[in-house]
PDB file of N, CA and C in Angstrom:
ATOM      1  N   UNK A   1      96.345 148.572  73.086  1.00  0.00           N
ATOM      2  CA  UNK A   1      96.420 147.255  72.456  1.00  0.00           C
ATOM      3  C   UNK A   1      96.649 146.223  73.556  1.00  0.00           C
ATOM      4  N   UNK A   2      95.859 145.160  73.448  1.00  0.00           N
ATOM      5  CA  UNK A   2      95.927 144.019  74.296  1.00  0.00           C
ATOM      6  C   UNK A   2      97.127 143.076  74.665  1.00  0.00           C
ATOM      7  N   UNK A   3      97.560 142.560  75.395  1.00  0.00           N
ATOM      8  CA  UNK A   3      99.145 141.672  74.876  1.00  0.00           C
ATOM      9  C   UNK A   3      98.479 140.696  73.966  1.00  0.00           C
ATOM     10  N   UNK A   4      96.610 140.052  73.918  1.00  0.00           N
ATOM     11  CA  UNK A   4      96.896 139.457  73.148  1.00  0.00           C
ATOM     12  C   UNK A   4      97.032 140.292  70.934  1.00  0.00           C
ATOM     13  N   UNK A   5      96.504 140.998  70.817  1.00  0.00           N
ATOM     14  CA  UNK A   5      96.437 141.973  70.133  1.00  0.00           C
ATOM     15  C   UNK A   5      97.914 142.361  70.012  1.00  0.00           C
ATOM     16  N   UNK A   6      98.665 142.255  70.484  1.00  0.00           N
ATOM     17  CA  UNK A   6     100.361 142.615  70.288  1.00  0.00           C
ATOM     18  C   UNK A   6     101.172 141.314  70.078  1.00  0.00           C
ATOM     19  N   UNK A   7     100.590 140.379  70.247  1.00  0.00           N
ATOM     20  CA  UNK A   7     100.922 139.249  70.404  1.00  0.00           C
ATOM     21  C   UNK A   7     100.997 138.989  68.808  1.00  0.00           C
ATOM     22  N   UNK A   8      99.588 138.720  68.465  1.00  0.00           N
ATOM     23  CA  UNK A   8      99.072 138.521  67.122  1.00  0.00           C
ATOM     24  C   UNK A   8      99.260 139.438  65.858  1.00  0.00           C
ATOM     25  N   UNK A   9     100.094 140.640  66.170  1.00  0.00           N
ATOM     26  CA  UNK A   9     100.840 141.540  65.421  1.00  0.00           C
ATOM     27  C   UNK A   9     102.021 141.146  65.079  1.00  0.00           C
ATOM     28  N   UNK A  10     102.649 140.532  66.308  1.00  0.00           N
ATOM     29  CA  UNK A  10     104.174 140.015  66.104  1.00  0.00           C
ATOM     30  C   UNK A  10     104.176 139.065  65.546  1.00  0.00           C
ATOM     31  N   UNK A  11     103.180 138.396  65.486  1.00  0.00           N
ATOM     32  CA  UNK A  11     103.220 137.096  64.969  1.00  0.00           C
ATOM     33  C   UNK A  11     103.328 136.842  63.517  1.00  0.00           C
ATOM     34  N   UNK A  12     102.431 137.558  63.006  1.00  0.00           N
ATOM     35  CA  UNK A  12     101.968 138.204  61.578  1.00  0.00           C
ATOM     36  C   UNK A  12     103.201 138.550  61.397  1.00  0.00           C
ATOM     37  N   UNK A  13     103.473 140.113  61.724  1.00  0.00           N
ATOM     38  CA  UNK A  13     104.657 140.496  61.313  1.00  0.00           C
ATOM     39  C   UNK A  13     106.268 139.928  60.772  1.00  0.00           C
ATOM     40  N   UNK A  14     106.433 139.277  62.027  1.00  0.00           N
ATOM     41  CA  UNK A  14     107.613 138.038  61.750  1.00  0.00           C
ATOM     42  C   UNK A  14     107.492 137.834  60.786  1.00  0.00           C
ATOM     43  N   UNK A  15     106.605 136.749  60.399  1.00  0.00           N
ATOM     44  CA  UNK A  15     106.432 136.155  59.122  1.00  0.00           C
ATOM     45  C   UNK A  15     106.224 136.384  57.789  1.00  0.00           C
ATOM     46  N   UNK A  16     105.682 137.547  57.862  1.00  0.00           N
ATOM     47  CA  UNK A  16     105.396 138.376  56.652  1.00  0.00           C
ATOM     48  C   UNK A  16     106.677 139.118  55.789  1.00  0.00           C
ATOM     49  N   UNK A  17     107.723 139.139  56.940  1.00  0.00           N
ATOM     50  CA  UNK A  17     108.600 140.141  57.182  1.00  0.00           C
ATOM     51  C   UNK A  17     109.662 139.272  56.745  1.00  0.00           C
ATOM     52  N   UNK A  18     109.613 138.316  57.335  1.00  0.00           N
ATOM     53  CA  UNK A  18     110.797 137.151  57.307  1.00  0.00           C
ATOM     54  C   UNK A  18     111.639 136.174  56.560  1.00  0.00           C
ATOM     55  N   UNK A  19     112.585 136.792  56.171  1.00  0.00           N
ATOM     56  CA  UNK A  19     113.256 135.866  54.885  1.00  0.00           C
ATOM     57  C   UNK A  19     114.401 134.692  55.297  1.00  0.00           C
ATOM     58  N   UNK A  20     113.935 134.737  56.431  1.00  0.00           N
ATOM     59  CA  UNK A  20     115.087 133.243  57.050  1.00  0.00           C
ATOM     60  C   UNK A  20     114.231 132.098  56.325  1.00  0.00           C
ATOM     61  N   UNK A  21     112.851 131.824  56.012  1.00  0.00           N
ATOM     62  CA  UNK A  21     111.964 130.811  56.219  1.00  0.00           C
ATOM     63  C   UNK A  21     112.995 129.489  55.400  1.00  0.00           C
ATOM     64  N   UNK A  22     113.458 129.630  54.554  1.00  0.00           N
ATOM     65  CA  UNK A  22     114.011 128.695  53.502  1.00  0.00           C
ATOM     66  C   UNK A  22     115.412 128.462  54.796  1.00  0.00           C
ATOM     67  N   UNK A  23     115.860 128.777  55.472  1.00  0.00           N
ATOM     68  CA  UNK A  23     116.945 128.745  56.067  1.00  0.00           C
ATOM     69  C   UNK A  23     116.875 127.718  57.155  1.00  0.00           C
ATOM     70  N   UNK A  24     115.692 127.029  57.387  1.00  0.00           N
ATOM     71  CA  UNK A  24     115.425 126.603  59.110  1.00  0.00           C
ATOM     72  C   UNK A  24     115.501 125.271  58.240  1.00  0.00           C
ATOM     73  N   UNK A  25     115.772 124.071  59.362  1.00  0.00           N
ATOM     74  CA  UNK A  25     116.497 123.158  59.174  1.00  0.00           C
ATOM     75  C   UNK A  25     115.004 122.186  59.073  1.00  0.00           C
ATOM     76  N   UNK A  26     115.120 121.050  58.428  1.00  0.00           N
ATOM     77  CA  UNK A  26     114.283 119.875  57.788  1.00  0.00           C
ATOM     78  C   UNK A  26     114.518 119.245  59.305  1.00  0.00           C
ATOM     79  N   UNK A  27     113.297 119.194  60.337  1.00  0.00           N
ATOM     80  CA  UNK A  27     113.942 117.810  61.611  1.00  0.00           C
ATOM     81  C   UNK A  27     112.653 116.831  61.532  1.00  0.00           C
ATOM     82  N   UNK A  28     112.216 116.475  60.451  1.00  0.00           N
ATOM     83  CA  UNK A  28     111.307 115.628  59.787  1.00  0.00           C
ATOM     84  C   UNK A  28     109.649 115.441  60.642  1.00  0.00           C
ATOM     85  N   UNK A  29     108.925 116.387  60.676  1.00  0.00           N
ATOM     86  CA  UNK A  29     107.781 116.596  61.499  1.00  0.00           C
ATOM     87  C   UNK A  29     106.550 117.215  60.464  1.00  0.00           C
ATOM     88  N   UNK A  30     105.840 116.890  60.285  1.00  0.00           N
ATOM     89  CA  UNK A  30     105.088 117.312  59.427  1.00  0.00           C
ATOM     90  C   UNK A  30     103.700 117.472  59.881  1.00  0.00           C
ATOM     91  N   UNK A  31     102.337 118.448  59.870  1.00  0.00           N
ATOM     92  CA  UNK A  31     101.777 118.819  61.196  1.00  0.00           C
ATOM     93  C   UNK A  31      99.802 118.514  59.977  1.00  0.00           C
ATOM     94  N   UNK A  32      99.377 117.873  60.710  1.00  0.00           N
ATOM     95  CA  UNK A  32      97.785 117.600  60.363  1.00  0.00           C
ATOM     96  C   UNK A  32      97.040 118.910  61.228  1.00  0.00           C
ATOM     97  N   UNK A  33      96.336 119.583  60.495  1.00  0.00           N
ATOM     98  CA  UNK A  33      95.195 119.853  61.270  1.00  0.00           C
ATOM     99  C   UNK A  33      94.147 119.116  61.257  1.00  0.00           C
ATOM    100  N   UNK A  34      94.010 119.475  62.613  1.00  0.00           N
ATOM    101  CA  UNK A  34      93.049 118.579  63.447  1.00  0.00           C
ATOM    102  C   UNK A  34      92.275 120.146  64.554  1.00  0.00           C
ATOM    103  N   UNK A  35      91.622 120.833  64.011  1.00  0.00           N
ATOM    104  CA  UNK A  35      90.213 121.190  64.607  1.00  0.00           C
ATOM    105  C   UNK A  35      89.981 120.969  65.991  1.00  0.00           C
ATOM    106  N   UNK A  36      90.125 121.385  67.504  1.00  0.00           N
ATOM    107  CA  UNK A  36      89.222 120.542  68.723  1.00  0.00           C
ATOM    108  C   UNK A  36      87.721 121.447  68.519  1.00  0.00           C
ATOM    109  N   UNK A  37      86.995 120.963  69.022  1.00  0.00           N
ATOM    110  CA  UNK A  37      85.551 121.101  69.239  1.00  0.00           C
ATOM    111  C   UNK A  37      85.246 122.842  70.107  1.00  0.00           C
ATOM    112  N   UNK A  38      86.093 122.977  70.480  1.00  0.00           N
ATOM    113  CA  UNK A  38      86.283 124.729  71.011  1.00  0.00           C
ATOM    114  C   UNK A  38      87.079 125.466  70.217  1.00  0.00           C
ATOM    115  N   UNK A  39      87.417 125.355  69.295  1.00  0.00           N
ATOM    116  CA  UNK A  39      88.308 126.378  68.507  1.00  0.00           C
ATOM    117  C   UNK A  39      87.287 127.500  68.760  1.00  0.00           C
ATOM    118  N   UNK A  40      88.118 128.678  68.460  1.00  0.00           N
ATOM    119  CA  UNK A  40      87.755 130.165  68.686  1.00  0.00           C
ATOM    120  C   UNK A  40      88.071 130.616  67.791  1.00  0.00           C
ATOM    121  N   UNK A  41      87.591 131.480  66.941  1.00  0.00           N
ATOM    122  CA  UNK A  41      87.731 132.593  65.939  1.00  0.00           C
ATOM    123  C   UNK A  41      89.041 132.529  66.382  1.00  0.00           C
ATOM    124  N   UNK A  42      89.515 133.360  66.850  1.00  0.00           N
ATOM    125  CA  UNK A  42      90.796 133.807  67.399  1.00  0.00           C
ATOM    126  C   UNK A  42      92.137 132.394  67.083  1.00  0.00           C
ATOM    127  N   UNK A  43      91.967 131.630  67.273  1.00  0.00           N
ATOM    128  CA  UNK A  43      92.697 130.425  67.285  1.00  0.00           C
ATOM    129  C   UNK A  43      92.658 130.046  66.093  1.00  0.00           C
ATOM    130  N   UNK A  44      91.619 130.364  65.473  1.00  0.00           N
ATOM    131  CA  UNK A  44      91.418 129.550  63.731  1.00  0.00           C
ATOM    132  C   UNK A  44      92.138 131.005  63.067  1.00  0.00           C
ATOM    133  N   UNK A  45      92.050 131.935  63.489  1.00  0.00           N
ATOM    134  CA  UNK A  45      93.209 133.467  62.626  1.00  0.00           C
ATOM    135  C   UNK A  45      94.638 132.648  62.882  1.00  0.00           C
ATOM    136  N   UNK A  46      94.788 132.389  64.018  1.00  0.00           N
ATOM    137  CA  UNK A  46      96.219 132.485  64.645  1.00  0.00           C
ATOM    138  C   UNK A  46      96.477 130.755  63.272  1.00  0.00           C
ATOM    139  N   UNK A  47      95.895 130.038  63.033  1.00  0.00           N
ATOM    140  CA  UNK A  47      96.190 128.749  62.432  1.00  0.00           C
ATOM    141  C   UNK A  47      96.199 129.135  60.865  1.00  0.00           C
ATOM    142  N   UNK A  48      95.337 129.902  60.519  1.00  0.00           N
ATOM    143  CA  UNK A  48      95.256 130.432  59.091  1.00  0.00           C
ATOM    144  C   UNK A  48      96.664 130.258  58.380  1.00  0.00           C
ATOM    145  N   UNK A  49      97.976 131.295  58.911  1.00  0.00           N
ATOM    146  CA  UNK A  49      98.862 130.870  58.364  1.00  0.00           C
ATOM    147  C   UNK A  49      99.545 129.856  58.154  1.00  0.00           C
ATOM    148  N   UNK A  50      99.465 129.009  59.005  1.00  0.00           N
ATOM    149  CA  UNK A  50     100.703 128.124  58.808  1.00  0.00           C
ATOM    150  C   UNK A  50      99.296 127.196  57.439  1.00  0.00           C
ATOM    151  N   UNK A  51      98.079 127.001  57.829  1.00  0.00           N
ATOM    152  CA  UNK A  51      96.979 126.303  56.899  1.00  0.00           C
ATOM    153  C   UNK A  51      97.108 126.661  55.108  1.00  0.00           C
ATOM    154  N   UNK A  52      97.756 128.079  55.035  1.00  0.00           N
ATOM    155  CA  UNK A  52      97.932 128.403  53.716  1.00  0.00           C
ATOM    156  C   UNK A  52      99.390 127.887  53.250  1.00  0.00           C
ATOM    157  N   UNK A  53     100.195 128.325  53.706  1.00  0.00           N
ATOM    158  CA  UNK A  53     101.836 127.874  53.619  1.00  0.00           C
ATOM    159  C   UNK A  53     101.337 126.501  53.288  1.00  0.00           C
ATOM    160  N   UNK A  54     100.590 125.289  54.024  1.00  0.00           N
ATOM    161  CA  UNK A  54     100.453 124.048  53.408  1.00  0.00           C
ATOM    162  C   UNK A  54      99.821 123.785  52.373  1.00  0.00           C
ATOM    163  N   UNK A  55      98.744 124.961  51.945  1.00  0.00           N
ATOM    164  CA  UNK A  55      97.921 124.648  51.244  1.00  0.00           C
ATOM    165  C   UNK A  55      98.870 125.186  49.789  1.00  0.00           C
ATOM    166  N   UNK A  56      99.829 126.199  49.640  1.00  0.00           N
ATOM    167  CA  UNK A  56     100.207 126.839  48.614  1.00  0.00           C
ATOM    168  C   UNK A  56     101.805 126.151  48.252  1.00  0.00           C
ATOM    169  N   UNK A  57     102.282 126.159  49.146  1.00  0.00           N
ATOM    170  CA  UNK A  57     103.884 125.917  49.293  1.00  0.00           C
ATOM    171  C   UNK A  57     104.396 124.743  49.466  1.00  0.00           C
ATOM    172  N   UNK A  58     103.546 123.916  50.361  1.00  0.00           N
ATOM    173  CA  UNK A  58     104.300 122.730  50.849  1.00  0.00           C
ATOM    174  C   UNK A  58     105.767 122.400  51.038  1.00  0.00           C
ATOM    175  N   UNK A  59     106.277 123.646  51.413  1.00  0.00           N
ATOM    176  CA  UNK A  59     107.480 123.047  51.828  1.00  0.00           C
ATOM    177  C   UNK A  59     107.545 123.067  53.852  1.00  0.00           C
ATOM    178  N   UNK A  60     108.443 121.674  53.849  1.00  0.00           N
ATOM    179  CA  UNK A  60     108.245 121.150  55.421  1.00  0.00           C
ATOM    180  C   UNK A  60     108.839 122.340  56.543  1.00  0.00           C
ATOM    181  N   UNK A  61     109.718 122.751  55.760  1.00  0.00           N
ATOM    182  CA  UNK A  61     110.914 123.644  56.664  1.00  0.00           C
ATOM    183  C   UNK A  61     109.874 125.255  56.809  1.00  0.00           C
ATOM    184  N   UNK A  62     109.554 126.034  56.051  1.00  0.00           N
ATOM    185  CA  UNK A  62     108.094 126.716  56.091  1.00  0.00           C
ATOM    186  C   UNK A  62     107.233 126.671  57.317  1.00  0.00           C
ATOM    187  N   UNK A  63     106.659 125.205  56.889  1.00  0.00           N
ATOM    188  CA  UNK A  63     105.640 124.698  57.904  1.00  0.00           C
ATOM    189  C   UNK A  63     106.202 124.377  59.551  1.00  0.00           C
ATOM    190  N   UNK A  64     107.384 123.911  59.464  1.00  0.00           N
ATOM    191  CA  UNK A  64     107.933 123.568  61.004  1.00  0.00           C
ATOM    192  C   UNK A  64     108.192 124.921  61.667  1.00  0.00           C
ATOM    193  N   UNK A  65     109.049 125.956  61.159  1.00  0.00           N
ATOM    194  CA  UNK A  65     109.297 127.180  61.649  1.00  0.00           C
ATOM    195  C   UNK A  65     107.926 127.573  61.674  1.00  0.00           C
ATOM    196  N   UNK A  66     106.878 127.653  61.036  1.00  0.00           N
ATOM    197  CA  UNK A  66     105.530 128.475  61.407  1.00  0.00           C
ATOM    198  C   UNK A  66     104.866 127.816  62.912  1.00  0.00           C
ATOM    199  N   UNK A  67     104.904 126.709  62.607  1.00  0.00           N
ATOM    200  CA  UNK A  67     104.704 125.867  63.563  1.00  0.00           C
ATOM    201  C   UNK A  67     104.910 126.185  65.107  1.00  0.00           C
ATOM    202  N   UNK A  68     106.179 125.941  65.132  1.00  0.00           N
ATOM    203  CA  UNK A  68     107.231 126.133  66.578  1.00  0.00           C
ATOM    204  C   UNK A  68     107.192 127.795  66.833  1.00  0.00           C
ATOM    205  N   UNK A  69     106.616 129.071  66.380  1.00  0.00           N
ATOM    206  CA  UNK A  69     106.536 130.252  66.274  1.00  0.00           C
ATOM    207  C   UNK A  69     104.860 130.784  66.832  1.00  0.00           C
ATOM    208  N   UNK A  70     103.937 129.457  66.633  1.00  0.00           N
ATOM    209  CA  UNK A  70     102.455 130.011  66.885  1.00  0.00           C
ATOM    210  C   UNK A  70     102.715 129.139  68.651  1.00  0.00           C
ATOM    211  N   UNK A  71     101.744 130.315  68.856  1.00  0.00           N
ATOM    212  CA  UNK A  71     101.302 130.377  70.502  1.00  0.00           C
ATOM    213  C   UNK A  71     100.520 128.884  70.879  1.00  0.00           C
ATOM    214  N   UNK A  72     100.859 128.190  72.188  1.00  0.00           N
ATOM    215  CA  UNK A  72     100.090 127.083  72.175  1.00  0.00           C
ATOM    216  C   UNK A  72      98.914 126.622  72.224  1.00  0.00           C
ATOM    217  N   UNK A  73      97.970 127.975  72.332  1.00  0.00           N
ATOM    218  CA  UNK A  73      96.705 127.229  72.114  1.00  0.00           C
ATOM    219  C   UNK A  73      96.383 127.272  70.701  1.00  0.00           C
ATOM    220  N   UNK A  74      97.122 127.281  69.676  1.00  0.00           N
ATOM    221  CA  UNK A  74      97.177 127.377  68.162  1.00  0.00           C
ATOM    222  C   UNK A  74      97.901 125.840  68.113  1.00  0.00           C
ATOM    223  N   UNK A  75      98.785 125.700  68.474  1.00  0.00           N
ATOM    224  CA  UNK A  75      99.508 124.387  68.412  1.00  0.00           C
ATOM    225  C   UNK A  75      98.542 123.263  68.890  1.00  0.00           C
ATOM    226  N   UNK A  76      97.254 123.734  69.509  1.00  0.00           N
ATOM    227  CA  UNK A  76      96.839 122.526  69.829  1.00  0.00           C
ATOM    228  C   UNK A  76      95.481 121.716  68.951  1.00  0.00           C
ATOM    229  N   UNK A  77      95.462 122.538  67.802  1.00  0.00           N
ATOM    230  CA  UNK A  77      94.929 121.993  66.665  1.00  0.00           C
ATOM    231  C   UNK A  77      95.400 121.541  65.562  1.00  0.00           C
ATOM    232  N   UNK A  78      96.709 121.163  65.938  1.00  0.00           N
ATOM    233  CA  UNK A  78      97.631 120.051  65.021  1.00  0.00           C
ATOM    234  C   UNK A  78      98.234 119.260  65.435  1.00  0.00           C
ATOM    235  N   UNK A  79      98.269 117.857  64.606  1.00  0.00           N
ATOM    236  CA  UNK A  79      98.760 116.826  65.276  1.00  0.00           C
ATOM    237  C   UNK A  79     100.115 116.744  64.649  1.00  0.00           C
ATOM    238  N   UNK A  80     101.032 116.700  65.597  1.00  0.00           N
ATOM    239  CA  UNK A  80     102.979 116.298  64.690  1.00  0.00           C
ATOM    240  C   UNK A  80     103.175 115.413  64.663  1.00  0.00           C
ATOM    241  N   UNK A  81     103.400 114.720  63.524  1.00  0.00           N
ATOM    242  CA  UNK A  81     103.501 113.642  62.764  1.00  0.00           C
ATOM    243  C   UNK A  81     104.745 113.832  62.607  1.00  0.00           C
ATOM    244  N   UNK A  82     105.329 112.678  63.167  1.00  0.00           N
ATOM    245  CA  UNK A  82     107.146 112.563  62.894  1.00  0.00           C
ATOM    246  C   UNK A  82     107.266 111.480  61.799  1.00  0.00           C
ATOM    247  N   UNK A  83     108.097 111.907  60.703  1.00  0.00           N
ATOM    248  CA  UNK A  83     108.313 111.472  59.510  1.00  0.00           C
ATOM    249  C   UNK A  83     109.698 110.808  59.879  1.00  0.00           C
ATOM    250  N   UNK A  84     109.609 109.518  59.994  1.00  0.00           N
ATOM    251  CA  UNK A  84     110.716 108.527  59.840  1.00  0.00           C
ATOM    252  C   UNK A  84     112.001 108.887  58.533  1.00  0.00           C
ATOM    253  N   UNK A  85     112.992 108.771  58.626  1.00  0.00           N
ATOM    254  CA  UNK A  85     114.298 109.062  57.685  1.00  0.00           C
ATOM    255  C   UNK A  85     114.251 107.382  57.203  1.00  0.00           C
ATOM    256  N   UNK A  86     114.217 107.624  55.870  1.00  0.00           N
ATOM    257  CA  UNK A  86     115.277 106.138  55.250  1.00  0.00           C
ATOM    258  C   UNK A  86     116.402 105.827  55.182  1.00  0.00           C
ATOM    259  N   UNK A  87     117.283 106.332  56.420  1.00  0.00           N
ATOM    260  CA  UNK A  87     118.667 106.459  56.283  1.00  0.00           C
ATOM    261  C   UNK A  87     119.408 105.116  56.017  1.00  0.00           C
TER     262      UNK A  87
END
């Protein structure tokens, strides 16, 4: 198995596995995909999840931990949008 192939196991796994998700803290960031013009098969698997979690769940805390957990050339087909507080 490849490191990247072990990589993309752990990745999966974590998450699948993982019942902290409701536990990770709201730090108001909320993430657009945005597509670059080279995406790779490989990069559009690695984005899949966090793309469903938005599409099914919408919750922010979900999406930020999936977020901050994918590898950076996955991170670089979303834009973070920092959500201002009405404090």
């Amino acid at each position: 198995m490849s490191d990247t192939d072990r990589a993309t196991a752990n990745f999966f796994a974590h998450f699948f596995g993982d019942t902290s998700l409701q536990e990770a803290l709201e730090d108001g960031r909320s993430f657009k995909y945005r597509p670059q013009s080279d995406i790779t098969t490989y990069e559009l698997s690695l984005c899949m999840y966090l793309l469903i979690v938005q599409a099914w769940n919408k919750s922010l805390r979900d999406e930020q931990k999936i977020y901050d957990q994918l590898p950076t050339e996955a991170q670089r087909h979303f834009a973070v949008i920092r959500n201002e507080s009405n404090d």
